[in-house]
N, C-alpha and C. Protein backbone atom coordinates (compact mmCIF):
# COMPACT_ATOMS: atom_id res chain seq x y z
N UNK A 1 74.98 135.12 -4.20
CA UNK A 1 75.53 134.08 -3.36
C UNK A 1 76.31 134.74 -2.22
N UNK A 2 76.31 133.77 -0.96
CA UNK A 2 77.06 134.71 0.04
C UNK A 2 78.00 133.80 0.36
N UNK A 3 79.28 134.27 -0.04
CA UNK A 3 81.06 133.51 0.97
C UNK A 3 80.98 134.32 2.11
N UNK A 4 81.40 133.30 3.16
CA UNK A 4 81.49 133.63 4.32
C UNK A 4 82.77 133.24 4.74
N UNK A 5 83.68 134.19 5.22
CA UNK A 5 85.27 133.97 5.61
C UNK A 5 85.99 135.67 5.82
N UNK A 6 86.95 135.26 6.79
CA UNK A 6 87.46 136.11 7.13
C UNK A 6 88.36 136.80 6.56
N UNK A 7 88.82 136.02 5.26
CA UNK A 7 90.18 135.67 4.42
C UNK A 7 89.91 136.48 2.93
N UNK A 8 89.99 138.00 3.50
CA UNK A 8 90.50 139.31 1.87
C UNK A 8 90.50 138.11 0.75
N UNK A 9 92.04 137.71 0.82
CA UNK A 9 92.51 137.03 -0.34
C UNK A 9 91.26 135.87 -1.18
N UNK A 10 91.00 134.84 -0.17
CA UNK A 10 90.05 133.82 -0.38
C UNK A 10 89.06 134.80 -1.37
N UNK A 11 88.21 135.90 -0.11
CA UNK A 11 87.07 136.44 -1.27
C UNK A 11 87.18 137.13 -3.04
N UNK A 12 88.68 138.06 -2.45
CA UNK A 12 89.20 138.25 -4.06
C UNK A 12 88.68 137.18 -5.20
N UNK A 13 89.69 135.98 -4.67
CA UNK A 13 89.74 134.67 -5.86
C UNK A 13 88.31 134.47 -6.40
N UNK A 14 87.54 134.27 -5.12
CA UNK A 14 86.54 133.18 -5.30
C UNK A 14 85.51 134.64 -6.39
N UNK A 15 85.58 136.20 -5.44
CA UNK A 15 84.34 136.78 -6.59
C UNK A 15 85.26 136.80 -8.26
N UNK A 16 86.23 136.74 -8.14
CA UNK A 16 86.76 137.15 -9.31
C UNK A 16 86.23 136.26 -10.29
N UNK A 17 86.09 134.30 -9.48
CA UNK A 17 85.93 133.56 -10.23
C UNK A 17 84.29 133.22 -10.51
N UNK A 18 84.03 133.79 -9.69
CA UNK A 18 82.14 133.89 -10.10
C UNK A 18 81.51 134.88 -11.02
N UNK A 19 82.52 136.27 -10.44
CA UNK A 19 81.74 137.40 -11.75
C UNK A 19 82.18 136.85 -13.24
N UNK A 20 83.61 135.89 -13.56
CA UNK A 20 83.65 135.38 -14.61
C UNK A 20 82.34 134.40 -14.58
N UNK A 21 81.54 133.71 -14.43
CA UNK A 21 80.47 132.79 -14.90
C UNK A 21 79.45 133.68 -14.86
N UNK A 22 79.50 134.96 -14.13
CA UNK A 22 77.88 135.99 -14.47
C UNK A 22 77.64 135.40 -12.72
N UNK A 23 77.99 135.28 -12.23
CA UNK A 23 77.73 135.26 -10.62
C UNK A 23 78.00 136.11 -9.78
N UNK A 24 77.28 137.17 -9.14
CA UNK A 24 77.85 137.84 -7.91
C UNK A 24 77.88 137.60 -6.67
N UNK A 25 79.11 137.70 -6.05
CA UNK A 25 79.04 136.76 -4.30
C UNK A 25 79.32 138.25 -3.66
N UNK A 26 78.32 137.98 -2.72
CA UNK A 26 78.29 138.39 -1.33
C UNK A 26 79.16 138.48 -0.65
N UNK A 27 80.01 138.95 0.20
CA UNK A 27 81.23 138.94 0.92
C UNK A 27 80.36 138.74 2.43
N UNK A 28 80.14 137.62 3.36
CA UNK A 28 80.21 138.24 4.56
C UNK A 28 81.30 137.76 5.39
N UNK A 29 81.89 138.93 6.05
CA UNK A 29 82.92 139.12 6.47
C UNK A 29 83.34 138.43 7.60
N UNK A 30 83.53 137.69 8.41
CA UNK A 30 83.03 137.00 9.37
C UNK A 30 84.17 136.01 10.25
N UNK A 31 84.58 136.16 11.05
CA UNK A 31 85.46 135.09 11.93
C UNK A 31 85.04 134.04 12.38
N UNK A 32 84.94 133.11 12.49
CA UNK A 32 84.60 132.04 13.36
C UNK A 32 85.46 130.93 13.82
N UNK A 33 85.00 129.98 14.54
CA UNK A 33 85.88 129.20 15.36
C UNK A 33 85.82 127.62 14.71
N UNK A 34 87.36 127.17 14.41
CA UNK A 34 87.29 126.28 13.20
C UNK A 34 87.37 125.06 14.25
N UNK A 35 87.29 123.63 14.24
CA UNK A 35 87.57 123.05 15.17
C UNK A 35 88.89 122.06 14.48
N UNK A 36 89.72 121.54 14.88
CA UNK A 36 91.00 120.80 14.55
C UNK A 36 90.31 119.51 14.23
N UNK A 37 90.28 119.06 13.20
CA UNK A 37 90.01 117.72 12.69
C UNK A 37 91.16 117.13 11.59
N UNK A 38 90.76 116.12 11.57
CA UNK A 38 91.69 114.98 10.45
C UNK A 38 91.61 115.49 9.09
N UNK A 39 90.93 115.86 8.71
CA UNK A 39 90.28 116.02 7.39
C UNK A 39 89.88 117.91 6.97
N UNK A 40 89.78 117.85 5.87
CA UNK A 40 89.36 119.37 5.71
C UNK A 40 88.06 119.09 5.33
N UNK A 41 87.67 118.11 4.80
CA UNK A 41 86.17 118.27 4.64
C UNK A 41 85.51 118.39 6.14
N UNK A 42 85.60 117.19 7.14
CA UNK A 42 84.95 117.73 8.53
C UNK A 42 85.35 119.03 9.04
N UNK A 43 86.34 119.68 8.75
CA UNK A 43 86.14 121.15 8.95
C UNK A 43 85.55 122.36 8.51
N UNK A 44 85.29 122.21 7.51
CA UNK A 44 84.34 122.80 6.40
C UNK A 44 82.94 122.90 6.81
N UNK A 45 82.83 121.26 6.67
CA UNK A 45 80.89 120.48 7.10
C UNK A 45 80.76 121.50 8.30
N UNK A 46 81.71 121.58 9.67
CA UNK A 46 81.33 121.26 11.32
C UNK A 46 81.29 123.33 10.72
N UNK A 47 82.16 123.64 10.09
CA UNK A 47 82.07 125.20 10.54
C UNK A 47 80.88 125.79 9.91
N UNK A 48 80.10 125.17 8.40
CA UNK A 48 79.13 125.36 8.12
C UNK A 48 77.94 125.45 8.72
N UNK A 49 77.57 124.06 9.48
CA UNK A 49 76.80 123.85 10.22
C UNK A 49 76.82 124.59 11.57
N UNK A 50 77.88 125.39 12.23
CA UNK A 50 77.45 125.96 12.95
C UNK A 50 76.60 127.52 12.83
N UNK A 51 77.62 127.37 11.51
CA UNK A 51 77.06 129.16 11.29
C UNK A 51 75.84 128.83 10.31
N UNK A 52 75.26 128.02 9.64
CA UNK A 52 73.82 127.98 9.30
C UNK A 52 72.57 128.75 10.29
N UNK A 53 72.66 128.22 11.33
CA UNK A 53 71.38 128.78 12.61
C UNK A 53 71.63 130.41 12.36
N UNK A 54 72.74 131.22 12.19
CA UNK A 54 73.05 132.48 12.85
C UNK A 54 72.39 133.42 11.45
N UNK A 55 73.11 132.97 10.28
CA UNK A 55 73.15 133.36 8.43
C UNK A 55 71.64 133.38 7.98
N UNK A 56 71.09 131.91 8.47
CA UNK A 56 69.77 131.82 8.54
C UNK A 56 69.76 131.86 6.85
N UNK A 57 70.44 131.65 6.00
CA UNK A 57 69.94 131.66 4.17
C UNK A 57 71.22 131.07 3.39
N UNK A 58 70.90 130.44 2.17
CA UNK A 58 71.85 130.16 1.94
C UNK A 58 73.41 130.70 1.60
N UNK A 59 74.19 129.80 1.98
CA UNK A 59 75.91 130.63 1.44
C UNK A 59 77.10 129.40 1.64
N UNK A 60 78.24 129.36 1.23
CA UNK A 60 79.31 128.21 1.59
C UNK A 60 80.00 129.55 1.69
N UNK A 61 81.18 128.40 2.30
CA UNK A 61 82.39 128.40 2.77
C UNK A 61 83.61 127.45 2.29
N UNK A 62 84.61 127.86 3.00
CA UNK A 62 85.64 126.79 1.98
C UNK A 62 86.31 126.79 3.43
N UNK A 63 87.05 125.58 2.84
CA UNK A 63 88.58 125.30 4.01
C UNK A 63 89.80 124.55 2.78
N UNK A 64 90.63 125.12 3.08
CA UNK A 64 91.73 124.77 1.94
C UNK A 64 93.23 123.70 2.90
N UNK A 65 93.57 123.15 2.56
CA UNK A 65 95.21 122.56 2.79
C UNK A 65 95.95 121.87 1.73
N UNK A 66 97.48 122.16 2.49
CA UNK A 66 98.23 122.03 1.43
C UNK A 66 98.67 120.65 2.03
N UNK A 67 99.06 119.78 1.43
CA UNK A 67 99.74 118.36 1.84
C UNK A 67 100.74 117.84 1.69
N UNK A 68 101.99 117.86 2.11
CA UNK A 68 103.18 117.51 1.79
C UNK A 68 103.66 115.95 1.95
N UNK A 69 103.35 115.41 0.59
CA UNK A 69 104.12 113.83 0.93
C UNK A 69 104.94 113.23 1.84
N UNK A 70 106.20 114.08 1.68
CA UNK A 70 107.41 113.03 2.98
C UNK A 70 107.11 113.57 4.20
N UNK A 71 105.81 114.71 4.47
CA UNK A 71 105.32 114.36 6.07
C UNK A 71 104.35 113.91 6.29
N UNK A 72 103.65 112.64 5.17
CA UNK A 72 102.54 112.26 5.43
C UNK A 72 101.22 113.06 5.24
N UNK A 73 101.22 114.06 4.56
CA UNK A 73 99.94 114.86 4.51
C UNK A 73 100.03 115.99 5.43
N UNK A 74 100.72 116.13 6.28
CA UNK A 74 101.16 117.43 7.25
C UNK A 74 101.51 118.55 6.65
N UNK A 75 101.43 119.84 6.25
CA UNK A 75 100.27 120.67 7.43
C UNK A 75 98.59 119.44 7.50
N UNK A 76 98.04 119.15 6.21
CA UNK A 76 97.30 119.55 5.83
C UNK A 76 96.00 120.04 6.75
N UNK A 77 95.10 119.49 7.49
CA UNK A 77 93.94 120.54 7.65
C UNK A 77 94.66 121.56 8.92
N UNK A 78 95.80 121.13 9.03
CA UNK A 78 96.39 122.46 10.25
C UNK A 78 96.94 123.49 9.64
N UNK A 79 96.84 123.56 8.00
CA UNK A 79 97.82 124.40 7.05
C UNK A 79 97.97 125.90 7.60
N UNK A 80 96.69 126.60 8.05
CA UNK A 80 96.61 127.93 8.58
C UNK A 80 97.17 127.79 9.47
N UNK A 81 97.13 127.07 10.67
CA UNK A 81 97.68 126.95 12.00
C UNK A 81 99.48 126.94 11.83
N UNK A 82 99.96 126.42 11.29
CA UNK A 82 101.26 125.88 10.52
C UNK A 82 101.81 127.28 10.14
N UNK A 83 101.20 127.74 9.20
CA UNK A 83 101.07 128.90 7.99
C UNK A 83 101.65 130.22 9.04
N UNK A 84 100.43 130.43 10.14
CA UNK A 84 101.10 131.50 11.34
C UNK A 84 101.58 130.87 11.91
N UNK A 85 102.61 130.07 12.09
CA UNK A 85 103.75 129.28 13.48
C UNK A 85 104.77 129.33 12.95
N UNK A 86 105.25 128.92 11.57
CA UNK A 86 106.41 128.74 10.80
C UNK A 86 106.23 128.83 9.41
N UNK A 87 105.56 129.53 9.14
CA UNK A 87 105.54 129.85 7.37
C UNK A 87 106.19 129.30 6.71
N UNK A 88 106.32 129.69 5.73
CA UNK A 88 107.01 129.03 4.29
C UNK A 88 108.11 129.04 4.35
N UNK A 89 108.75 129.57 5.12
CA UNK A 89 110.24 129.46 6.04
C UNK A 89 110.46 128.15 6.25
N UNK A 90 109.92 127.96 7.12
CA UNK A 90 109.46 126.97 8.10
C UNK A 90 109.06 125.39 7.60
N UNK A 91 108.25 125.50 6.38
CA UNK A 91 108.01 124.55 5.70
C UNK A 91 109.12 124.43 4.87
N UNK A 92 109.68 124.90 4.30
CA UNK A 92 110.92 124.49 3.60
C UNK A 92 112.27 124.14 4.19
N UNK A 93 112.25 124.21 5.40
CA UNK A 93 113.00 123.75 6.08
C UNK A 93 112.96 122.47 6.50
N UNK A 94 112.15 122.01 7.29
CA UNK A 94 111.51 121.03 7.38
C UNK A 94 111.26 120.02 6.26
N UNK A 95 111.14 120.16 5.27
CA UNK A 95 110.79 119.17 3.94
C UNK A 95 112.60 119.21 3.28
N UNK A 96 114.04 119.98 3.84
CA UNK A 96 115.05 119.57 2.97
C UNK A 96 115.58 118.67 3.31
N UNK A 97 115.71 118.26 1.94
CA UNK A 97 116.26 116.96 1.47
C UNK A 97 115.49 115.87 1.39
N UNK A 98 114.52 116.67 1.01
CA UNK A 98 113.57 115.20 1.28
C UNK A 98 112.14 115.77 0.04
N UNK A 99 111.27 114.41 -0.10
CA UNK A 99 110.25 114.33 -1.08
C UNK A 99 109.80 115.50 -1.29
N UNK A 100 109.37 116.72 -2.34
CA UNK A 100 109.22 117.75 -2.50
C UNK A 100 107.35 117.61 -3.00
N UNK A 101 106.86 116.57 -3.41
CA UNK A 101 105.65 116.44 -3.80
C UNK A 101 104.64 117.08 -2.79
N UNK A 102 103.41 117.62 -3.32
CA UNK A 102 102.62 117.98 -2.30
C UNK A 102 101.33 118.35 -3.22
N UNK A 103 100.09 118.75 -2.32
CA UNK A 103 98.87 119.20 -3.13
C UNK A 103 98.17 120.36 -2.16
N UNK A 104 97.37 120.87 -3.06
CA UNK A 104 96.48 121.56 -1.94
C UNK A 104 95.24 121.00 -2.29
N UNK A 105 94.13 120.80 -1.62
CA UNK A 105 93.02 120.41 -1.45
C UNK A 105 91.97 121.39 -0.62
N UNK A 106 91.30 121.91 -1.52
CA UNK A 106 89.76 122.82 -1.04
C UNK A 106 88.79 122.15 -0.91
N UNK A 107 88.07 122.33 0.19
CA UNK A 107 87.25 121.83 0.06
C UNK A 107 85.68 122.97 0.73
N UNK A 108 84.93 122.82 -0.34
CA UNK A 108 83.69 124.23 0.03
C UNK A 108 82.66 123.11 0.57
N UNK A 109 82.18 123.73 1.30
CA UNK A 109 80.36 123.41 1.85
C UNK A 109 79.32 124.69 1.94
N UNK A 110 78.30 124.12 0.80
CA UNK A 110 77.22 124.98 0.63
C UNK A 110 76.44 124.55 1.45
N UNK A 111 75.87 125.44 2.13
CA UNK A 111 74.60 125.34 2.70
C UNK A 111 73.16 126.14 1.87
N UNK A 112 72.21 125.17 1.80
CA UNK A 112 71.06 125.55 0.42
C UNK A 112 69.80 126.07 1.47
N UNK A 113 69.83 126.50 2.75
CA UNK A 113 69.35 126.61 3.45
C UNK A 113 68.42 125.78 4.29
N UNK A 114 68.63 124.16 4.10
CA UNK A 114 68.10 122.92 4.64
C UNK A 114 69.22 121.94 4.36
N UNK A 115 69.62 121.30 3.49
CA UNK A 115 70.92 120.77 3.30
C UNK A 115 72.24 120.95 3.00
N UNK A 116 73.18 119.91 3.53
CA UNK A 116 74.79 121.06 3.17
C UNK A 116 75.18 119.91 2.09
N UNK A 117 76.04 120.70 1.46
CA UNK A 117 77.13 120.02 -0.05
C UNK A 117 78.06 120.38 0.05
N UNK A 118 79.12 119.68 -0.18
CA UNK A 118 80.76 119.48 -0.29
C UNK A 118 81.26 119.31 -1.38
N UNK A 119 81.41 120.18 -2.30
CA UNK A 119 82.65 120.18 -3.35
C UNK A 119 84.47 120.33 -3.13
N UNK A 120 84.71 119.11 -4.15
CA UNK A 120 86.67 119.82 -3.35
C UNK A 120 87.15 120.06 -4.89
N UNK A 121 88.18 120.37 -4.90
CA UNK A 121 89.43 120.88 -5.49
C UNK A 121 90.96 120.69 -5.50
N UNK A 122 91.07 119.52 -6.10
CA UNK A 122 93.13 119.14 -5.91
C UNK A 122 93.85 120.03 -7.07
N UNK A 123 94.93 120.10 -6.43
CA UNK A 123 96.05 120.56 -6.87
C UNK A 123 97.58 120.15 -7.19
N UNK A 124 97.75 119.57 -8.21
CA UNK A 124 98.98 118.38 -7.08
C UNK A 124 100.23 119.32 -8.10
N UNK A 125 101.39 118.95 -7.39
CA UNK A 125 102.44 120.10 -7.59
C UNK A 125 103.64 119.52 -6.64
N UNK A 126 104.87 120.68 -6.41
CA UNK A 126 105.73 120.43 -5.97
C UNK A 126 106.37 121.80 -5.05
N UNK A 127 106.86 120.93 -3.78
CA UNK A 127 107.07 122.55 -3.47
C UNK A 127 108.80 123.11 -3.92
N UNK A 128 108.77 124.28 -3.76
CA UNK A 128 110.02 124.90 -4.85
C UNK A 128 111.27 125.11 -3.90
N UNK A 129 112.24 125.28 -3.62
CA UNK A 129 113.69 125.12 -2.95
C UNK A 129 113.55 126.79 -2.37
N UNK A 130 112.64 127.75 -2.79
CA UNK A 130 113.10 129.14 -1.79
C UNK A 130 111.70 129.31 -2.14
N UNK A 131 111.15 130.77 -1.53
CA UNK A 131 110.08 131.17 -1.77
C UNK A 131 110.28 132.39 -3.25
N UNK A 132 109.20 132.35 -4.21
CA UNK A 132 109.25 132.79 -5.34
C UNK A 132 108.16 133.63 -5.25
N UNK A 133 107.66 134.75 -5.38
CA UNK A 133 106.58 135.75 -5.89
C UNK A 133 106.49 136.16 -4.60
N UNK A 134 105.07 137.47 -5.25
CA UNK A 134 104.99 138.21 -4.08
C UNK A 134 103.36 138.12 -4.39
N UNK A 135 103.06 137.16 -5.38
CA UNK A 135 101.15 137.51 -5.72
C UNK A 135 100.95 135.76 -4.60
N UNK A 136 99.64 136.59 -4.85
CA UNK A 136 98.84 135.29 -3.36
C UNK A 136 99.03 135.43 -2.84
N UNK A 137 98.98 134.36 -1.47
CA UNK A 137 98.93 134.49 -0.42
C UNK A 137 99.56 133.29 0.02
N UNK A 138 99.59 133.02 1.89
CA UNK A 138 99.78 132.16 1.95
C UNK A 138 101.01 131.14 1.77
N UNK A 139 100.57 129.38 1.17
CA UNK A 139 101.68 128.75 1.04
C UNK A 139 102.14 129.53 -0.57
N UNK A 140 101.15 129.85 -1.52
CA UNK A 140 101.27 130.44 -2.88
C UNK A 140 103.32 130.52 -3.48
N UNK A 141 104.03 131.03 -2.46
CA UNK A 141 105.16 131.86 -2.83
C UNK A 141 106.27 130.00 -3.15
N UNK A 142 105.48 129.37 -2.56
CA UNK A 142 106.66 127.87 -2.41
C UNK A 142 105.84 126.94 -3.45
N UNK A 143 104.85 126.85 -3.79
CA UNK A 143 104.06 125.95 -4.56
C UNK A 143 104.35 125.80 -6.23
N UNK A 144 104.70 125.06 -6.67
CA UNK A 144 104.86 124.96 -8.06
C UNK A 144 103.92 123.99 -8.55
N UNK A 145 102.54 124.19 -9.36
CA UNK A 145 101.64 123.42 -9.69
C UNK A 145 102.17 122.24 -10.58
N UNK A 146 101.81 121.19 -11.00
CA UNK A 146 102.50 120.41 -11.63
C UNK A 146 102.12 120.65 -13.46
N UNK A 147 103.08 120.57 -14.21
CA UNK A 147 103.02 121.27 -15.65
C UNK A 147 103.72 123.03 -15.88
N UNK A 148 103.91 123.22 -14.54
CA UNK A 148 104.76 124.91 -14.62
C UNK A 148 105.61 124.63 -13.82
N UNK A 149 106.84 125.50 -14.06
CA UNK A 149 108.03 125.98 -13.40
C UNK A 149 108.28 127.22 -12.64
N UNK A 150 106.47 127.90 -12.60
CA UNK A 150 106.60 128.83 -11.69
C UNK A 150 105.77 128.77 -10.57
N UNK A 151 105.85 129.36 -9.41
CA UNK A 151 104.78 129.03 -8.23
C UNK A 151 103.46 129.70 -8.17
N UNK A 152 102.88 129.30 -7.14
CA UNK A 152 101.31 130.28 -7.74
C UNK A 152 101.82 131.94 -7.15
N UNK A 153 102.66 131.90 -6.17
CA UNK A 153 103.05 133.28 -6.16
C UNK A 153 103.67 134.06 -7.00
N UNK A 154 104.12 133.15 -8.01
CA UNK A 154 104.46 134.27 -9.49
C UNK A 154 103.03 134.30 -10.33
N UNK A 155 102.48 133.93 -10.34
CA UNK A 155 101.26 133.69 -11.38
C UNK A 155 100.67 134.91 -10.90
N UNK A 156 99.99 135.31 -12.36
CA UNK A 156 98.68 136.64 -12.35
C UNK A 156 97.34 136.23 -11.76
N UNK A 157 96.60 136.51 -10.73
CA UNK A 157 95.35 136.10 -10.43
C UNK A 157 94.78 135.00 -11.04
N UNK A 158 94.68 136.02 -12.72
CA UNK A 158 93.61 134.59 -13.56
C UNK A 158 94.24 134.17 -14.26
N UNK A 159 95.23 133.52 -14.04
CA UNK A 159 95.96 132.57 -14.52
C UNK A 159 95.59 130.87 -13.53
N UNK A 160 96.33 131.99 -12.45
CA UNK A 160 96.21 131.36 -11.05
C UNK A 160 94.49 130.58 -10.94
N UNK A 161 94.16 131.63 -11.35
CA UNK A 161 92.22 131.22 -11.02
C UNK A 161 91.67 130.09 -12.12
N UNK A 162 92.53 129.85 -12.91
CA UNK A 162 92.09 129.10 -14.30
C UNK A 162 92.63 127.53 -13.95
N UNK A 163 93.71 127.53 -12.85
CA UNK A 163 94.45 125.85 -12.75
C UNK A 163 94.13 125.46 -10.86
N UNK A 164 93.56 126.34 -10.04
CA UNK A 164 93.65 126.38 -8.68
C UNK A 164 92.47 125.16 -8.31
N UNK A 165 93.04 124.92 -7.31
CA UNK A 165 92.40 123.99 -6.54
C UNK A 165 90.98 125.00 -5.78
N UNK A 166 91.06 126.18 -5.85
CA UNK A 166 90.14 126.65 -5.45
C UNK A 166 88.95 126.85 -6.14
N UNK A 167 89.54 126.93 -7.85
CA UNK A 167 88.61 127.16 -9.35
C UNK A 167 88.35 125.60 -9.39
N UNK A 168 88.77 124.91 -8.63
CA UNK A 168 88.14 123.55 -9.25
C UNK A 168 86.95 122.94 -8.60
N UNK A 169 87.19 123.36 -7.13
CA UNK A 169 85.79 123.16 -6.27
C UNK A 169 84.42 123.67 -6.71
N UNK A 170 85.17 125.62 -6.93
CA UNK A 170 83.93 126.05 -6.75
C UNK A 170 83.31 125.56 -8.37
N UNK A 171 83.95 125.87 -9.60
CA UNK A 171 83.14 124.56 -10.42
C UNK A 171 82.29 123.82 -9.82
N UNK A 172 82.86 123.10 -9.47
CA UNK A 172 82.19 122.04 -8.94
C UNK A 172 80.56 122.45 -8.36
N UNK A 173 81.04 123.48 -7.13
CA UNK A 173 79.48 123.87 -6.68
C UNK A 173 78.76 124.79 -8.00
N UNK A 174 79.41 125.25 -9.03
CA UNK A 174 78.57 126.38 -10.02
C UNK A 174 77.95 125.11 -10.66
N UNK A 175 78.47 123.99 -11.33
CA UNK A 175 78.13 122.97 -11.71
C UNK A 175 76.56 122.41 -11.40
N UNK A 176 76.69 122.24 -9.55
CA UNK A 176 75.70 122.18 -9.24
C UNK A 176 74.62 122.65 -9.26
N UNK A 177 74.78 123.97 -8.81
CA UNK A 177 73.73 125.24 -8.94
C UNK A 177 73.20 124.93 -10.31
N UNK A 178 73.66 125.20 -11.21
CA UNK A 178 73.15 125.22 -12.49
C UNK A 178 72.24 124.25 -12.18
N UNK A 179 72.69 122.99 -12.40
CA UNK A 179 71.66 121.46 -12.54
C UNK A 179 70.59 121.67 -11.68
N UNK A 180 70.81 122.31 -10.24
CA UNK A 180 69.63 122.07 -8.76
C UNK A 180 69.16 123.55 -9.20
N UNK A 181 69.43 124.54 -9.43
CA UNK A 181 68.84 125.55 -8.76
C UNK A 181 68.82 126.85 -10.22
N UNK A 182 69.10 126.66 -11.34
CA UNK A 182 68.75 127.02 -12.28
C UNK A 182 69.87 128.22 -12.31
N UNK A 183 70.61 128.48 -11.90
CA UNK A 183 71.79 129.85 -11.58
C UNK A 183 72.81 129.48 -12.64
């Protein structure tokens, strides 16, 4: 299978969580140009579909955000954009004193080399009063999943990989594969 993203961390997770099912992914390494939408699924779909013509075979991609209740869902699909402007600094500032609830939401699009598929992944949780860990990435260091008292930036990889909104998507697409495509 081939992930396509620019994002070390992302590929870590995602092969770690495939060579666990007997899957090996492809890394291609790759930048591209995301477009600002409402939603993370139309960002996902629109970035898939462009890079289908170029890949020419099948592979997904993911787009992830985190969503913070008392700003209405804000970062969410701007979370990267957000992420380099005012980090987790930045977000915790902004959210004190106020509703701490939030989720992250992945969402992957496979492309099967004629049609695309959208699997997502929630996470729902709370964000934490300072930043905690130094594992992950990202929002990871402020996130406290809901049922733990620690953030995903304290968590060990596969720990992390066993409750993530990212392990829940791609399920989702291994799910598929299996049923469509015999993998």
């Amino acid at each position: 299978m081939i992930f396509v993203s620019s994002n070390k961390h992302k590929f870590l997770e995602i092969s770690r969580m495939m060579e666990n099912k007997g899957i090996t992914v492809e890394w291609k390494r790759m930048k591209y140009e995301e477009i600002q939408a409402d939603t993370t699924e139309e960002i996902s779909l629109d970035s898939a579909r462009k890079l289908s013509a170029s890949i020419g075979e099948p592979f997904f991609l993911e787009d992830t955000g985190i969503f913070l209740d008392s700003l209405g869902g804000f970062p969410g699909p701007y979370s990267s954009y957000v992420q380099s402007k005012i980090g987790n600094s930045g977000i915790l500032r902004l959210i004190e004193g106020r509703n701490r609830s939030a989720y992250f939401l992945t969402v992957i699009t496979y492309f099967d080399g004629r049609l695309f598929h959208q699997f997502s992944g929630k996470l729902n949780g709370t964000i934490a009063q300072s930043e905690r860990g130094n594992l992950g990435f990202g929002y990871d260091p402020i996130f406290i999943p809901d049922g733990f008292d620690i953030t995903l930036g304290e968590m060990e990889l596969e720990s992390k990989n066993r409750i993530s909104h990212r392990s829940k998507a791609l399920q989702a697409l291994v799910d598929y594969l299996l049923a469509n495509h015999g993998i």
